[in-house]
C-alpha atoms as a PDB file:
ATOM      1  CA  UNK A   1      66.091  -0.076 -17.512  1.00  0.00           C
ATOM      2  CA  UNK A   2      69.056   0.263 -20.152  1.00  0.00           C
ATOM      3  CA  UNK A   3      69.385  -2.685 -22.343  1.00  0.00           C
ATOM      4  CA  UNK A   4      72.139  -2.910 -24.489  1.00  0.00           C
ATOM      5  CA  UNK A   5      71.162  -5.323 -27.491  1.00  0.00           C
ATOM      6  CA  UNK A   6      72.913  -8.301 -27.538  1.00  0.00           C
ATOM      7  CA  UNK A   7      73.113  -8.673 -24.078  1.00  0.00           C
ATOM      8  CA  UNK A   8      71.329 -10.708 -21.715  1.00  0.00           C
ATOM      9  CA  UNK A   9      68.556  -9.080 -20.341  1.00  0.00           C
ATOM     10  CA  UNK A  10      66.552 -10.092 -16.640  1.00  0.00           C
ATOM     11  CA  UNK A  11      62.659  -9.850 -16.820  1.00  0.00           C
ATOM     12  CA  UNK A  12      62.703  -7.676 -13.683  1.00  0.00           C
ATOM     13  CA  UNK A  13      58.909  -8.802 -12.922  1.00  0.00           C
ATOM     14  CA  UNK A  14      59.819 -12.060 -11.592  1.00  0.00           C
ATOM     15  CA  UNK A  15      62.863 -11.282  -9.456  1.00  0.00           C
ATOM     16  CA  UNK A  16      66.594 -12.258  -9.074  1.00  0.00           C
ATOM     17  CA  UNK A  17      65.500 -15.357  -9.624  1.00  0.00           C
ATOM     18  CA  UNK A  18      63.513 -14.488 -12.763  1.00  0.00           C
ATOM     19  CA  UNK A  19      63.466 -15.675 -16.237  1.00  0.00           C
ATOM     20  CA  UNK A  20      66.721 -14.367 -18.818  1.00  0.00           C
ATOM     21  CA  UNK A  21      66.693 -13.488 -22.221  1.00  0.00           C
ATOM     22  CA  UNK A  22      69.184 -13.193 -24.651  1.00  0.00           C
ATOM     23  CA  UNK A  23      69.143 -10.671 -27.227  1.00  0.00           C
ATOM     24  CA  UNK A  24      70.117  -9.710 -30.555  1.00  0.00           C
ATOM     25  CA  UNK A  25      70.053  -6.702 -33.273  1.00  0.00           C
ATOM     26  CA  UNK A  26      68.582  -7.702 -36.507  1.00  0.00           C
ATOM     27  CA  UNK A  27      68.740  -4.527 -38.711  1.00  0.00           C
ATOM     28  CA  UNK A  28      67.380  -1.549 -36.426  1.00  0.00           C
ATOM     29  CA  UNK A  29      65.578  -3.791 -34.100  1.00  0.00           C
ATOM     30  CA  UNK A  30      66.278  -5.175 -30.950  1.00  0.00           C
ATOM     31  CA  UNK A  31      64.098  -8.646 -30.715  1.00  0.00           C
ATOM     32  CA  UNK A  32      65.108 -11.033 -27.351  1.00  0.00           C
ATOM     33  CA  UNK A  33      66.483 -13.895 -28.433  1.00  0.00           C
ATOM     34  CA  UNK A  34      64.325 -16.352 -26.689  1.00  0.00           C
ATOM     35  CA  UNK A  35      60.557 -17.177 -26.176  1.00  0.00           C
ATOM     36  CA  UNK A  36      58.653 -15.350 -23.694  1.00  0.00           C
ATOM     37  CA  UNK A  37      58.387 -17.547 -20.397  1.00  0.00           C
ATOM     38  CA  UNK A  38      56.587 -15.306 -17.892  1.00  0.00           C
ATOM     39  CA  UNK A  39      53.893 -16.744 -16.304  1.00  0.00           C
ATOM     40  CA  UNK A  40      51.286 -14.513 -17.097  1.00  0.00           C
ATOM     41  CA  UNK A  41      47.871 -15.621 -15.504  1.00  0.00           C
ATOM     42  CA  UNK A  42      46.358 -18.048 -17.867  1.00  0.00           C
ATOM     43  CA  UNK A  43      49.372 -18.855 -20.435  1.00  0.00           C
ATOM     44  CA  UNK A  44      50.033 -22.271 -20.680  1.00  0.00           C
ATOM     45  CA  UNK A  45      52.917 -25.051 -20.951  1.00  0.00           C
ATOM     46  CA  UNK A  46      52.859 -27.044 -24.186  1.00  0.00           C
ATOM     47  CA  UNK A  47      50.728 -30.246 -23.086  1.00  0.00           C
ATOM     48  CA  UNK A  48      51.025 -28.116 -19.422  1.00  0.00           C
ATOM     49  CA  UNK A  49      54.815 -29.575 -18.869  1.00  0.00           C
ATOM     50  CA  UNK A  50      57.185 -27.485 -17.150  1.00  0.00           C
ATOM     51  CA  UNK A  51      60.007 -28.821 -19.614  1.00  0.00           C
ATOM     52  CA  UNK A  52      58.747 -27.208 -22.456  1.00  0.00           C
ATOM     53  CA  UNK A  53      57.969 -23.772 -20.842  1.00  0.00           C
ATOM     54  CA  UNK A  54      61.655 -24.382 -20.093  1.00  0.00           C
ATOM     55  CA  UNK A  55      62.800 -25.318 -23.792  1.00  0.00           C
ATOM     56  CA  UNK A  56      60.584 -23.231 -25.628  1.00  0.00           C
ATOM     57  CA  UNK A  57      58.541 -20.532 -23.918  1.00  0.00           C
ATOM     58  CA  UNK A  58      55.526 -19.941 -22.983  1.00  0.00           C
ATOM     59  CA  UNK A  59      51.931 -20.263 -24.819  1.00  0.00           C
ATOM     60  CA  UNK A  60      49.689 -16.753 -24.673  1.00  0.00           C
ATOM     61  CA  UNK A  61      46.314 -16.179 -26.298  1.00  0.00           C
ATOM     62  CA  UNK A  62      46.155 -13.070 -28.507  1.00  0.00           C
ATOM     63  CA  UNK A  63      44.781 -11.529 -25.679  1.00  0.00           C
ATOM     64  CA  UNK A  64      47.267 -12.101 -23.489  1.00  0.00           C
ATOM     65  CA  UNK A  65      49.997 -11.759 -25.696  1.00  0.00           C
ATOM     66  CA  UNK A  66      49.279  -7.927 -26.350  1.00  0.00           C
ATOM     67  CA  UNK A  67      50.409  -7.406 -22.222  1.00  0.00           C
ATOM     68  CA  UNK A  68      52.869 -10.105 -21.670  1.00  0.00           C
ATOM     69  CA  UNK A  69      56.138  -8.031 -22.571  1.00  0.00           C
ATOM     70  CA  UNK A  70      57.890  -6.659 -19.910  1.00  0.00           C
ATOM     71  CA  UNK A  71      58.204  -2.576 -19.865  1.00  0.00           C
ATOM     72  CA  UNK A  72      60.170  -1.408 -22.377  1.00  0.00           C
ATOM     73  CA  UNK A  73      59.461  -4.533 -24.694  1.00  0.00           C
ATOM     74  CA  UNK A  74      56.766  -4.987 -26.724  1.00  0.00           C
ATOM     75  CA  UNK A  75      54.552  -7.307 -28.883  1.00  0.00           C
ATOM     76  CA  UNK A  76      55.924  -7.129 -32.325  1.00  0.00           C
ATOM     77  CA  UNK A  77      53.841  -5.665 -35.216  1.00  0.00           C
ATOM     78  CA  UNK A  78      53.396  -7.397 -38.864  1.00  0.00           C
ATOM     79  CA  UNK A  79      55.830  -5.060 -39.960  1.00  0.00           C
ATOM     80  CA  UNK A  80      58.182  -5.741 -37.509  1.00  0.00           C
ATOM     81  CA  UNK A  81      58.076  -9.621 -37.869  1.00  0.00           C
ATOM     82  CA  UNK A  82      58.807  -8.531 -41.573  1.00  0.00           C
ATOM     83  CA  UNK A  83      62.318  -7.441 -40.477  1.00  0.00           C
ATOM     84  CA  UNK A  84      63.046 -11.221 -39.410  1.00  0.00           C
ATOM     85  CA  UNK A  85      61.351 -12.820 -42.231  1.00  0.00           C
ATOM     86  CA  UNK A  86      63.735 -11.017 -44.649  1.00  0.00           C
ATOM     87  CA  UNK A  87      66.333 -12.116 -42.477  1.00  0.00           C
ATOM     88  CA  UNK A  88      65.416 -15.756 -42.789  1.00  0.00           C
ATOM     89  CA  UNK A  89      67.366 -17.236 -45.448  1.00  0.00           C
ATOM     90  CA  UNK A  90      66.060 -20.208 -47.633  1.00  0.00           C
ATOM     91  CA  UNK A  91      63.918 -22.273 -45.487  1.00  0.00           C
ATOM     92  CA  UNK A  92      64.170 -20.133 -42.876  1.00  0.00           C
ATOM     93  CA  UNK A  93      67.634 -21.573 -41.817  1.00  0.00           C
ATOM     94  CA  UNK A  94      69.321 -18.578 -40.766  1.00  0.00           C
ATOM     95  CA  UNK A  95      67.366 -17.709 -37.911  1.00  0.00           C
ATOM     96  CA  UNK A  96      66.349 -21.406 -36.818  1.00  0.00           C
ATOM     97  CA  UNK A  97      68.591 -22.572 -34.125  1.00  0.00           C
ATOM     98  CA  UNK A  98      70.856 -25.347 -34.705  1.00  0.00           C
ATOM     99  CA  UNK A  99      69.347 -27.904 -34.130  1.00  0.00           C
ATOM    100  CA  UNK A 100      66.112 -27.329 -35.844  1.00  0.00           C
ATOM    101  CA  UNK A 101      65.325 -28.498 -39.449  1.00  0.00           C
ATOM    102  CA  UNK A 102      69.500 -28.135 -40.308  1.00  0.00           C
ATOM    103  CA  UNK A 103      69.399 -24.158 -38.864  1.00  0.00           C
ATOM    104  CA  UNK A 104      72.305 -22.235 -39.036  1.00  0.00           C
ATOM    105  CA  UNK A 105      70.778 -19.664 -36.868  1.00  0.00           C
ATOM    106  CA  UNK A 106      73.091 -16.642 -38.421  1.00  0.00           C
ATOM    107  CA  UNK A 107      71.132 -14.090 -37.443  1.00  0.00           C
ATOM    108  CA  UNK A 108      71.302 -14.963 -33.502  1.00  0.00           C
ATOM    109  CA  UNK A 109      67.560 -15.308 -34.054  1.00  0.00           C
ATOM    110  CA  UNK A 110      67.447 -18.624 -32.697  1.00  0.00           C
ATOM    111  CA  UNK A 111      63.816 -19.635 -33.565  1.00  0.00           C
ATOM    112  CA  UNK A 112      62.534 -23.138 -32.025  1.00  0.00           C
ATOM    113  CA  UNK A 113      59.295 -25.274 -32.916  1.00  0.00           C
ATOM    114  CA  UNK A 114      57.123 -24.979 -29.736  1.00  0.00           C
ATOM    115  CA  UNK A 115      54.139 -25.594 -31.694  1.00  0.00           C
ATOM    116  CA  UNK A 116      50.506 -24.286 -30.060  1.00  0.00           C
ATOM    117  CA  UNK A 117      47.261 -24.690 -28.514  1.00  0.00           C
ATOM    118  CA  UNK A 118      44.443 -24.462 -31.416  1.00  0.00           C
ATOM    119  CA  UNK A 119      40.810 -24.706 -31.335  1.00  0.00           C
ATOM    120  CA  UNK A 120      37.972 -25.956 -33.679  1.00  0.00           C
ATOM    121  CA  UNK A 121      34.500 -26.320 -33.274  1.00  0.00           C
ATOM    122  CA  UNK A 122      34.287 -29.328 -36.036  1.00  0.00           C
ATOM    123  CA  UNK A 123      37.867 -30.519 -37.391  1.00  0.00           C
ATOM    124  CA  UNK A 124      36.651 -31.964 -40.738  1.00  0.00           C
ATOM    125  CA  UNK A 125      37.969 -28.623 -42.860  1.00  0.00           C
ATOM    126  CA  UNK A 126      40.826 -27.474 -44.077  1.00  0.00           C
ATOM    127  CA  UNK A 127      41.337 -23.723 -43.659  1.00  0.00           C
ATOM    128  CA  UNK A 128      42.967 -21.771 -46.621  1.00  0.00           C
ATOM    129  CA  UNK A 129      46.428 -22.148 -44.931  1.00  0.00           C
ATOM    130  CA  UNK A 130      46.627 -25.695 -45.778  1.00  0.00           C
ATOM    131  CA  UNK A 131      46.577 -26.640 -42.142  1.00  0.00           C
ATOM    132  CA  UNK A 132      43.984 -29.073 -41.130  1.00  0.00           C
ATOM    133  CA  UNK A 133      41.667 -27.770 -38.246  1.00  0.00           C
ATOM    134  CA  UNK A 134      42.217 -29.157 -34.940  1.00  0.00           C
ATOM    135  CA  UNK A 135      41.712 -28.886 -31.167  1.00  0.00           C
ATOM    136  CA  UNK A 136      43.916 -28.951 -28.833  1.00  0.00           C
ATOM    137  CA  UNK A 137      48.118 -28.920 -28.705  1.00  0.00           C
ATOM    138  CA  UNK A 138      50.096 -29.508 -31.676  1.00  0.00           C
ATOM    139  CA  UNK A 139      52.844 -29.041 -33.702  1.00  0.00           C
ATOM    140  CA  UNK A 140      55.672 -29.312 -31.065  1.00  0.00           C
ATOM    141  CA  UNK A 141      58.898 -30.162 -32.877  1.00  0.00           C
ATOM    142  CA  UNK A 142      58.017 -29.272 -35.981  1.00  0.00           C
ATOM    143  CA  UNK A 143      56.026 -25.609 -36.546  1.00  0.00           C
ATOM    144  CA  UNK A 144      56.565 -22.369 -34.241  1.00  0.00           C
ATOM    145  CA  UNK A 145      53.726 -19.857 -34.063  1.00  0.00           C
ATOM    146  CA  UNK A 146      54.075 -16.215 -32.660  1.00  0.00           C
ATOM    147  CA  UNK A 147      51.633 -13.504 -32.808  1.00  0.00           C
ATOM    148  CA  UNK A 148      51.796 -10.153 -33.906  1.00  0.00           C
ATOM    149  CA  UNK A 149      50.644  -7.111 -32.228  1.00  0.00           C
ATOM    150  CA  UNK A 150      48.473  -6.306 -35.432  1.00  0.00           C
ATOM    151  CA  UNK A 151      44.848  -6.987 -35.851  1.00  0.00           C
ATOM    152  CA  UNK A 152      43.726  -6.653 -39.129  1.00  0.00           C
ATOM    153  CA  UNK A 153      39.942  -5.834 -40.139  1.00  0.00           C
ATOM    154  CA  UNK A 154      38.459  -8.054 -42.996  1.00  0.00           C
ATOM    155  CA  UNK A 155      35.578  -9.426 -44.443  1.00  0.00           C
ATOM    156  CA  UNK A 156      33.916 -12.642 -44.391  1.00  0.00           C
ATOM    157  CA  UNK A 157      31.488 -14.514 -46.347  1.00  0.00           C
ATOM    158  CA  UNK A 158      30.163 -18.106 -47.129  1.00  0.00           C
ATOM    159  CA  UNK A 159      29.547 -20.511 -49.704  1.00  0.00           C
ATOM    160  CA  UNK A 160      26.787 -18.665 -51.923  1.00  0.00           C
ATOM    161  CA  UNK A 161      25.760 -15.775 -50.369  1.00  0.00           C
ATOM    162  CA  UNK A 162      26.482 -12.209 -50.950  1.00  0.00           C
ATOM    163  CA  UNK A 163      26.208 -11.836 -47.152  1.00  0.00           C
ATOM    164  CA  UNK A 164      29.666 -10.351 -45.715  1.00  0.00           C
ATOM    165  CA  UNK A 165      30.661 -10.027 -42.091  1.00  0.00           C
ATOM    166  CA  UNK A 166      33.234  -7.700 -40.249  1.00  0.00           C
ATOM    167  CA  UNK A 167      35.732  -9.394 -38.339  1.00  0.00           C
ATOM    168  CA  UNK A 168      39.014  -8.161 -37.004  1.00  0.00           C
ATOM    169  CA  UNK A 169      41.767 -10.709 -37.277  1.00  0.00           C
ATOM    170  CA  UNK A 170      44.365 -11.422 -35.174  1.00  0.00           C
ATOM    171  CA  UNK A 171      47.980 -11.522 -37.093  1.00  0.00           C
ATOM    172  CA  UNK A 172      50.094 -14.534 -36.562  1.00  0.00           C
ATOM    173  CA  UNK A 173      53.600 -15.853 -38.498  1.00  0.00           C
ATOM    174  CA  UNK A 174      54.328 -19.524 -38.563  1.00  0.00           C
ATOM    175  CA  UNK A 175      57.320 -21.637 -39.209  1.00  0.00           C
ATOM    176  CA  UNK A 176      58.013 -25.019 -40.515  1.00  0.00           C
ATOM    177  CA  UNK A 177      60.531 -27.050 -43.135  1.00  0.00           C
ATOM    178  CA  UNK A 178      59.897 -25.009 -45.885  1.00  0.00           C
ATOM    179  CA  UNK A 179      60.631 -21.383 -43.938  1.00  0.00           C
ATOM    180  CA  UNK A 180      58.237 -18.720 -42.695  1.00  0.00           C
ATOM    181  CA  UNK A 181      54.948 -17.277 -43.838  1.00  0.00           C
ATOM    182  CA  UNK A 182      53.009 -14.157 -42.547  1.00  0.00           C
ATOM    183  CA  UNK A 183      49.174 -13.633 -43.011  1.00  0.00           C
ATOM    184  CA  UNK A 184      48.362 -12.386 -45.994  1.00  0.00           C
ATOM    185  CA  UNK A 185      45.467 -11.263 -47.950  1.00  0.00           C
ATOM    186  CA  UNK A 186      43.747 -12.821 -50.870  1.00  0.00           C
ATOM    187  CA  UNK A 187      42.053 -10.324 -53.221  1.00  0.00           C
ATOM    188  CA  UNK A 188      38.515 -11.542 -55.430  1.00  0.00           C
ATOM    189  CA  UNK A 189      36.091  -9.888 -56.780  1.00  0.00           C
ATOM    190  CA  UNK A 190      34.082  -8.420 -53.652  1.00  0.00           C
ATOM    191  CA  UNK A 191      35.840  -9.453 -50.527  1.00  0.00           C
ATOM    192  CA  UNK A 192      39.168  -9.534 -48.826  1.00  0.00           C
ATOM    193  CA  UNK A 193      40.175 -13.144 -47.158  1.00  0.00           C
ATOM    194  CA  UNK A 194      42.829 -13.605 -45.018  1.00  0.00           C
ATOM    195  CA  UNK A 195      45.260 -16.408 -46.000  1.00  0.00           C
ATOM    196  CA  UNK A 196      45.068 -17.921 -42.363  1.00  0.00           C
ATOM    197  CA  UNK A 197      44.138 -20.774 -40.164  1.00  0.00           C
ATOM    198  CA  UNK A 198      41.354 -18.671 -38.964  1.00  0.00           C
ATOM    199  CA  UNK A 199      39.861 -18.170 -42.478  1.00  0.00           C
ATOM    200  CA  UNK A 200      38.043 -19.543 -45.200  1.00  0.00           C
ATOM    201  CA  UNK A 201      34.354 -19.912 -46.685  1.00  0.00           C
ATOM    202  CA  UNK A 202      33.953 -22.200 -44.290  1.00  0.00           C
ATOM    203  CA  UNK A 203      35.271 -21.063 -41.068  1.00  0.00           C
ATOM    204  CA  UNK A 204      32.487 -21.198 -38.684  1.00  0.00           C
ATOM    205  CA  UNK A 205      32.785 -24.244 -38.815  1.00  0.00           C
ATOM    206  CA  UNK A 206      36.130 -23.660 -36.932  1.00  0.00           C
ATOM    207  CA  UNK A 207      34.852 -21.349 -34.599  1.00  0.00           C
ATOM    208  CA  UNK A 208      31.341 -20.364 -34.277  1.00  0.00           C
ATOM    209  CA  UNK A 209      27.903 -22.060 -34.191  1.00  0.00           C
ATOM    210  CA  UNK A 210      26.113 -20.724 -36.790  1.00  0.00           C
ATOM    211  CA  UNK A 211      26.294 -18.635 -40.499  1.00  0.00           C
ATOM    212  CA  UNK A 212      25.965 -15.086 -38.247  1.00  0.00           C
ATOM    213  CA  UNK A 213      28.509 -15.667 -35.771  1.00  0.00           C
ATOM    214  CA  UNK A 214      31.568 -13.231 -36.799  1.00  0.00           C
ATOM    215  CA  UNK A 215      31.292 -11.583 -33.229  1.00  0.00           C
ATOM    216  CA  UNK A 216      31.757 -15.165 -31.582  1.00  0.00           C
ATOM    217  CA  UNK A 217      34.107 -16.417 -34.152  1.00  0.00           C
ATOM    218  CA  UNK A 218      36.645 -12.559 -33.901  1.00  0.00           C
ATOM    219  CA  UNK A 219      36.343 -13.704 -29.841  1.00  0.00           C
ATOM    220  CA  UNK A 220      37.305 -17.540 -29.999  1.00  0.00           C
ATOM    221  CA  UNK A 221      40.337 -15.921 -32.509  1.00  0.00           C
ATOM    222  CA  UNK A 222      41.575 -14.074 -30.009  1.00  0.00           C
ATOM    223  CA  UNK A 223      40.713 -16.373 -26.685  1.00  0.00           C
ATOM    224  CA  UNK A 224      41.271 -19.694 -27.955  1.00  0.00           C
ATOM    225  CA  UNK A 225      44.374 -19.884 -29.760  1.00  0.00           C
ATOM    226  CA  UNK A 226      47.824 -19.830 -27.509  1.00  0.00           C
ATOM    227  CA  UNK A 227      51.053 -19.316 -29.849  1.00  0.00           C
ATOM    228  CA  UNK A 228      54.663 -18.253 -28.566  1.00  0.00           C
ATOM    229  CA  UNK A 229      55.441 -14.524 -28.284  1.00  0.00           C
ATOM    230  CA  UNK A 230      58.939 -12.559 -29.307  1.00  0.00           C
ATOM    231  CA  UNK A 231      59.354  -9.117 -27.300  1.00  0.00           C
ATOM    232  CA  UNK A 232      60.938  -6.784 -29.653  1.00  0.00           C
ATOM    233  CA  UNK A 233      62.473  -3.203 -27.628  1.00  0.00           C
ATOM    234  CA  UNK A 234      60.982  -0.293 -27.881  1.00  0.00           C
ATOM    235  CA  UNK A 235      64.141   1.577 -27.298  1.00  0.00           C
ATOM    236  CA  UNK A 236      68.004  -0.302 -26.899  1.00  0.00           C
ATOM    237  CA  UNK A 237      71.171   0.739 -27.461  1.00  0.00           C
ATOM    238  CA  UNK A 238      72.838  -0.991 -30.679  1.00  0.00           C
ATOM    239  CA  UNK A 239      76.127  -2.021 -29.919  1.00  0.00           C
ATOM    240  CA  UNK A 240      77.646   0.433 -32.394  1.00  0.00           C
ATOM    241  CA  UNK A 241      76.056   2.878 -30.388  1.00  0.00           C
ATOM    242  CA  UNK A 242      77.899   1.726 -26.916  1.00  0.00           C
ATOM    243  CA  UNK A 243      80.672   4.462 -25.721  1.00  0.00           C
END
């Protein structure tokens, strides 16, 4: 199960006839090249269309994404996904594929806009990302979303209370015209908020039924959204390390 990075590389699950990857070093890592298109039981097409499983990838909930790398490939950490965003260039240009958003995809990272599968349980707010709420697929063409491997454990509360709930959050990174942005966390006074589409005073109204509903909200986070996934290797060969 060698892979040398920069290669091509077969997902052996699927066959000779299965699904292959290119691949590329960027710094120490070894990161395929290419969405992940195995059809894992319950990933999706964007708008369920076989051409854009084709073009860009798959669609995995959280859930799913955590399992959907093939052995010796895994989901990336925060961390990791830091690697590429230092690598990105202004705008993200040099690890957008040509012909996205004027990429000159220097880094062989060639990133593509296959958008995602969102969910919200009223669409009328704006989360602290700056991204309206909304149901449903979107974004193909002009935003790519990947997860991260990390789930990060925060605090919510609402609009006047002192009432705080536990949640773990599920990490994504996202990337549109003006380059790519991780999750991050907003320090006040008492609580930690996570700068994401998940989050804000407001957000169960995006995912749960009622003020108490952390446990449902944490679930739908993890169940309900579908982004692309990027297998990074555990273990390659760089190719100044091929004799």
């Amino acid at each position: 199960d060698e892979v040398i990075c920069g290669n091509p590389f077969r997902d052996a699950r699927e066959g000779e006839s299965g699904n292959i990857y290119n691949t590329v070093a960027i710094g120490t890592q070894c990161w395929m090249a290419d969405n992940l298109n195995y059809a894992s039981s319950g990933s999706k097409c964007y708008q369920d269309n076989d051409n854009n499983c084709r073009m860009y990838g798959r669609l995995y909930s959280w859930n799913q994404a955590k399992s959907a790398c093939p052995a010796g490939w895994k989901l990336p950490t925060n961390d990791e996904w830091t690697t590429i965003a230092n690598a990105s260039g202004t705008r993200g240009t040099d690890i957008k594929r040509n012909d996205w958003d004027n990429g000159t995809n220097k880094t062989g990272f060639s990133a593509l806009p296959g958008g995602g599968m969102f969910y919200a349980l009223n669409a009328n707010y704006a989360t602290y990302a700056g991204i309206n709420s909304r149901n449903g697929f979107a974004d193909l063409s002009s935003r790519g979303w990947w997860w991260t491997s990390t789930n990060g454990y925060h605090y919510w509360h609402r609009n006047n209370s002192y009432t705080s709930y536990p949640v773990h959050i599920p990490y994504y990174v996202m990337m549109d015209a003006n380059g790519l942005t991780k999750n991050t966390v907003i320090s006040d006074a008492t609580y930690g908020r996570l700068n994401s589409i998940f989050c804000g005073n407001t957000y169960w109204y995006h995912l749960g039924e009622n003020y108490h509903s952390s446990s449902q909200a944490q679930t739908r986070m993890e169940t309900m959204f579908y982004f692309s996934v990027r297998c990074v290797r555990t273990k390659a060969l760089q190719p100044d390390e091929i004799t």
